[in-house]
Protein backbone atom coordinates (compact mmCIF):
# COMPACT_ATOMS: atom_id res chain seq x y z
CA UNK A 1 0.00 0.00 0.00
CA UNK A 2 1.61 3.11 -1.03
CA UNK A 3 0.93 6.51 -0.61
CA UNK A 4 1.61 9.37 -3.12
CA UNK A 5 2.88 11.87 -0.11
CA UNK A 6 4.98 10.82 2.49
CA UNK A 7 6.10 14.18 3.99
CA UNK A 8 5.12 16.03 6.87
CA UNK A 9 2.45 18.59 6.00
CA UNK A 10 2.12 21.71 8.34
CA UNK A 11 -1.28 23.00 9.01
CA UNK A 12 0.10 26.65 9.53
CA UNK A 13 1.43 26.59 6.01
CA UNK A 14 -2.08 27.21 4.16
CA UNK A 15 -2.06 23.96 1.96
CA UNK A 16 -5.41 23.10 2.99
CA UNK A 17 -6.07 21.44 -0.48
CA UNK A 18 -3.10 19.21 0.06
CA UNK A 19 -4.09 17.92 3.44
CA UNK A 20 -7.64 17.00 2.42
CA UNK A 21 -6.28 15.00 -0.80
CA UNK A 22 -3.80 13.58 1.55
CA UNK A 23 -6.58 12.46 4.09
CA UNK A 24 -8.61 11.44 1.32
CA UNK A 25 -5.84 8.75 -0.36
CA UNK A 26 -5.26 7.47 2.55
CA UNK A 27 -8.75 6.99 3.29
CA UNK A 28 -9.22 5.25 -0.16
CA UNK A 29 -6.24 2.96 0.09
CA UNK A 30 -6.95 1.97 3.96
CA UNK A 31 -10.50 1.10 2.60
CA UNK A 32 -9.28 -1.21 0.03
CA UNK A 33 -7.31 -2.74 1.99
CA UNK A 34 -10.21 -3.57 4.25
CA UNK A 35 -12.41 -4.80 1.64
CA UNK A 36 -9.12 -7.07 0.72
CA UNK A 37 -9.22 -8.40 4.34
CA UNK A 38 -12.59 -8.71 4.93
CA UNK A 39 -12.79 -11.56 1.63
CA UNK A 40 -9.54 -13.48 2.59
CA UNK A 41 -10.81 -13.49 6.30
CA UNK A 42 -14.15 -14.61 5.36
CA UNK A 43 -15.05 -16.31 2.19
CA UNK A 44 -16.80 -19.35 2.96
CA UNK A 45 -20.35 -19.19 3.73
CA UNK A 46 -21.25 -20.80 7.26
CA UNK A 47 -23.68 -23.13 5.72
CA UNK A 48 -20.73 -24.90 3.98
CA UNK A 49 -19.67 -28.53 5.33
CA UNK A 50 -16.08 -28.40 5.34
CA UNK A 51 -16.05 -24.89 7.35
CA UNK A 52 -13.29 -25.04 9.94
CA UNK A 53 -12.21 -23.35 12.83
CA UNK A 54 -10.33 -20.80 11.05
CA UNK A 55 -13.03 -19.89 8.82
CA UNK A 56 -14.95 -19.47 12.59
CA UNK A 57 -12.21 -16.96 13.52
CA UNK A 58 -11.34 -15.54 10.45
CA UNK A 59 -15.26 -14.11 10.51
CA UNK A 60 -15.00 -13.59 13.69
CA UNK A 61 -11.83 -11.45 13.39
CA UNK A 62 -13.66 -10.13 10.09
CA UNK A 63 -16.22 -8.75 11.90
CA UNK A 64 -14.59 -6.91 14.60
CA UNK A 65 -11.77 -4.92 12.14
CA UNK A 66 -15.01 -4.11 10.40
CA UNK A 67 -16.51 -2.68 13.29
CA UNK A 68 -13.78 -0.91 14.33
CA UNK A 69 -12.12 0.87 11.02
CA UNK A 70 -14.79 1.02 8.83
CA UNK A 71 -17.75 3.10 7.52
CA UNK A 72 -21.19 0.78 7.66
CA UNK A 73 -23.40 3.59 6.36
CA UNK A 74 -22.72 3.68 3.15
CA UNK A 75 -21.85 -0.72 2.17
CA UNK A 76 -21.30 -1.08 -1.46
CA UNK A 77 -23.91 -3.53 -3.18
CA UNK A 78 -20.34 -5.36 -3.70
CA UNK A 79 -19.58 -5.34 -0.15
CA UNK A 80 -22.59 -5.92 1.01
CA UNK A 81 -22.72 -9.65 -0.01
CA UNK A 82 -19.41 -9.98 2.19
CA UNK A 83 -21.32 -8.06 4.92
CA UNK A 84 -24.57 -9.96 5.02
CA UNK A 85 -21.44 -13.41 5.08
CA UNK A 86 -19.28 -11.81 7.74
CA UNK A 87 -23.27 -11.24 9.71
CA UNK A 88 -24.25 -14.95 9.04
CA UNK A 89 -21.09 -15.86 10.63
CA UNK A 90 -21.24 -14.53 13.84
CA UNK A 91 -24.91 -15.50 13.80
CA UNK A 92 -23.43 -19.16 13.51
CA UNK A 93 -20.77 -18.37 16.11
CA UNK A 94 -23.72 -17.16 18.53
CA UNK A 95 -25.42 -20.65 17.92
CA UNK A 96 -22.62 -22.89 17.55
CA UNK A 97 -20.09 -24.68 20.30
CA UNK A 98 -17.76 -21.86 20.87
CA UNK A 99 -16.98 -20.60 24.86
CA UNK A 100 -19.94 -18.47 26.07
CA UNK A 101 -17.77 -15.57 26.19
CA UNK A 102 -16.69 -15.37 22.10
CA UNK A 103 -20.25 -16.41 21.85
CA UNK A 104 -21.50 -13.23 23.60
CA UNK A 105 -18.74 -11.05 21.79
CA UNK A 106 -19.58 -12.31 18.46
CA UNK A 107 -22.91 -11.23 19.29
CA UNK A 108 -22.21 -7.60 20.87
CA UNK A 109 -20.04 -7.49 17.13
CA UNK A 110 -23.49 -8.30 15.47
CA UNK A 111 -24.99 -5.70 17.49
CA UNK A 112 -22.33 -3.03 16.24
CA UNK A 113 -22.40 -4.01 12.64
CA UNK A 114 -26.45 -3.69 12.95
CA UNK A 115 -27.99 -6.83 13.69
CA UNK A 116 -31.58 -7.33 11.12
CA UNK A 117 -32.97 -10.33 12.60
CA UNK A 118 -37.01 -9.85 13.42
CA UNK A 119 -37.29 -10.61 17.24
CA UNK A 120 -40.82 -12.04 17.41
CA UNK A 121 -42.96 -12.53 20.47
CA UNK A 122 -40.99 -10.66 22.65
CA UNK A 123 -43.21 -8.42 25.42
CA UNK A 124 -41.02 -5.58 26.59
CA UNK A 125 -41.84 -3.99 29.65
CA UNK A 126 -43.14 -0.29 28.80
């Protein structure tokens, strides 16, 4: 990943212009390397019979660097398949044999990356 600028730039010396392109390449190249990440860490769907533990991990993993770096608002109908994978993961990881503390993480990581199940037949107390 390279970047076209690699020098110190000085607010004080009134290349504004120069800062926001800066900001704005390495913006671009941090988010393709994301969506790079995101498909080598998770690439199998869950529903596939010879998924292994590092396909568990590697979603799991997936879905936290997503949650931390990058922008969910606006998902790419390209990224959004690897989205709605990285999603049915953790679901998986939620249901599956893991430790009850990954499984609780994987779902607070659900939570962050905006969880779409329905919850049916739930009373809440009002």
């Amino acid at each position: 990943m390279g970047f076209k600028y690699s020098c110190f730039i000085s607010y004080s010396s009134g290349q504004k212009e120069l800062i926001q392109k800066f900001i704005y390449q390495i913006e671009e190249s941090l988010n393709a390397e994301i969506e790079l990440y995101m498909k080598e860490l998770c690439y199998k769907s869950p529903y596939q019979t010879d998924a292994s533990s590092k396909d568990i991990w590697g979603s799991y993993l997936a879905g936290q660097v997503l949650v931390e770096s990058a922008s969910l608002e606006d998902v790419s109908e390209r990224n959004s398949q690897t989205l709605q994978r990285i999603k049915s993961w953790l679901l998986e990881i939620m249901r599956g044999d893991m430790p009850a503390i990954e499984r609780v993480n994987a779902g607070n990581v659900l939570d962050k990356l905006s969880d779409d199940r329905l919850i049916k037949r739930i009373l809440f107390a009002r």
